[in-house]
Protein backbone atom coordinates (compact mmCIF):
# COMPACT_ATOMS: atom_id res chain seq x y z
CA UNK A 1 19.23 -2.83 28.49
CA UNK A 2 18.44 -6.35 29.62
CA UNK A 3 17.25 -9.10 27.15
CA UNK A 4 15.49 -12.54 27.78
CA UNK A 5 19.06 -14.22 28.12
CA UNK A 6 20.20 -11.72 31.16
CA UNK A 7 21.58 -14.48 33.99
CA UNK A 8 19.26 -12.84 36.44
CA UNK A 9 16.25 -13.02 34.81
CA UNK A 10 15.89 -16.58 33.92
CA UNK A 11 14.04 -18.55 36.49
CA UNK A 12 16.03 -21.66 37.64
CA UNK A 13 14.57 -24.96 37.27
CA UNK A 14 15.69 -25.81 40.42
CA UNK A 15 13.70 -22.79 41.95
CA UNK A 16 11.07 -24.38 44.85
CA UNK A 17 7.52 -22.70 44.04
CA UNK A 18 6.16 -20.60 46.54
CA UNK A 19 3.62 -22.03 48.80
CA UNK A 20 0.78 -20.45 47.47
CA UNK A 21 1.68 -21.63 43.84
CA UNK A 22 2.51 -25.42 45.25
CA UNK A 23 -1.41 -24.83 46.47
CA UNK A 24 -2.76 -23.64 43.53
CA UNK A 25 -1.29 -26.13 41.24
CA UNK A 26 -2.15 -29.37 43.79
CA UNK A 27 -5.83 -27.78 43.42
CA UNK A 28 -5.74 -27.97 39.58
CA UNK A 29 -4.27 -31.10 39.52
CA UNK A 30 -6.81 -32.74 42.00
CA UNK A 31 -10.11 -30.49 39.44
CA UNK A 32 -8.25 -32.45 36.16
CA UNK A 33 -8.30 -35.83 38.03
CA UNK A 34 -11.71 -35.75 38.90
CA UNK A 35 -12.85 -34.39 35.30
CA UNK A 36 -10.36 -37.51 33.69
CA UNK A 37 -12.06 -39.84 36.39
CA UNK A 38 -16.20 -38.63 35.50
CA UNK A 39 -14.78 -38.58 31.88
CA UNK A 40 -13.97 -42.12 31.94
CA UNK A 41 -17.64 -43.01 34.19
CA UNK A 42 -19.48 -40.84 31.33
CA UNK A 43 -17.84 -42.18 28.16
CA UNK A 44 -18.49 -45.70 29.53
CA UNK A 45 -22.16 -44.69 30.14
CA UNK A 46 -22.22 -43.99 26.49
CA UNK A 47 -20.36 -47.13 25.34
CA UNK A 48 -23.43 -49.57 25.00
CA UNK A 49 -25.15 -47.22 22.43
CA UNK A 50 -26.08 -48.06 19.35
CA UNK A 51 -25.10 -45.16 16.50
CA UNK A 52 -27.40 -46.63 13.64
CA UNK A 53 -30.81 -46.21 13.35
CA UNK A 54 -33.15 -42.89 11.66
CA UNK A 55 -31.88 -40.38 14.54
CA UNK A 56 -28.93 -41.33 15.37
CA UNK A 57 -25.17 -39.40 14.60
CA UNK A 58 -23.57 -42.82 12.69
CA UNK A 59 -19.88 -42.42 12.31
CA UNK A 60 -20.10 -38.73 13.11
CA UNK A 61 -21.52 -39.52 16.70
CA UNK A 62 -19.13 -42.22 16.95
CA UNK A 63 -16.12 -40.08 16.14
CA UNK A 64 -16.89 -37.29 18.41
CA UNK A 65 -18.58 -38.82 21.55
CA UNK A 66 -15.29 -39.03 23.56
CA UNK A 67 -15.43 -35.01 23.06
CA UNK A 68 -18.70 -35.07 24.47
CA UNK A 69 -18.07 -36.99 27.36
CA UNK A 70 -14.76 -34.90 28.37
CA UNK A 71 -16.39 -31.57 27.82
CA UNK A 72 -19.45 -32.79 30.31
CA UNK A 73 -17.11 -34.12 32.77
CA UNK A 74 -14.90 -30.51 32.47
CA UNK A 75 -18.36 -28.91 33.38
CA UNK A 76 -19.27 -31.18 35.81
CA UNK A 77 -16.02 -30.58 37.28
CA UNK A 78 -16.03 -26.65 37.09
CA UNK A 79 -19.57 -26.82 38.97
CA UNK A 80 -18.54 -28.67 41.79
CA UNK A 81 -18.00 -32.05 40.70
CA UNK A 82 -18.85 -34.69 42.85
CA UNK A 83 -16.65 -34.64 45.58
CA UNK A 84 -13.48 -36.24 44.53
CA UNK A 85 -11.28 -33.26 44.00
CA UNK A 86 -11.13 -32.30 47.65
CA UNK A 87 -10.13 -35.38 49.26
CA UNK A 88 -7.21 -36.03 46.22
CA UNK A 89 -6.42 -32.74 46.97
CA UNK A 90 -6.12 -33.19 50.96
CA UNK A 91 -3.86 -36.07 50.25
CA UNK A 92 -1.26 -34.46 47.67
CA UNK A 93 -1.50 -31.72 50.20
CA UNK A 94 -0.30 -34.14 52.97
CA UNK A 95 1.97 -35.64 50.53
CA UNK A 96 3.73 -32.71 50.05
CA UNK A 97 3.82 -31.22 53.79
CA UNK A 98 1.43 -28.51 53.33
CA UNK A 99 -1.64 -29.62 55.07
């Protein structure tokens, strides 16, 4: 019987990913840049607004707009984005000898 603790079966830290994983995690990394990035550009779009007034959110609106603006940009992002992923990605690629 083998348990969590067995020498053999505990990855080492020191343990190089394979390539494929190194790939896969440069191309997340590059997708969450680019949603942080168009999060920023969005929540500034919405900066200027004012939250009083008849149909407005008030300090509801004001609380929650930063959600807003990251779960756009997270969309934005999972639909394509706008182009910044792939070059980011290109260069950590480089960066890292896999290109």
């Amino acid at each position: 019987m083998t348990t969590a603790l067995t020498p053999g079966l505990i990855p080492s830290p020191l343990a190089t990913p394979t390539e494929a994983v190194q790939r896969r995690r440069i191309a997340e990394t590059a997708q969450a840049f680019e949603a942080s990035f168009l999060s920023v550009m969005i929540n500034q779009m919405f900066a200027g607004l004012d939250t009083e007034g008849p149909f407005s959110g008030g300090a509801g609106e004001t609380a929650f707009r930063s959600f807003l603006g990251e779960a756009v940009a997270r969309q934005i992002t999972r639909s394509g984005g706008i182009g910044l992923a792939a070059p980011v990605q290109a260069e950590m690629l480089k960066l890292q000898g896999l290109s």
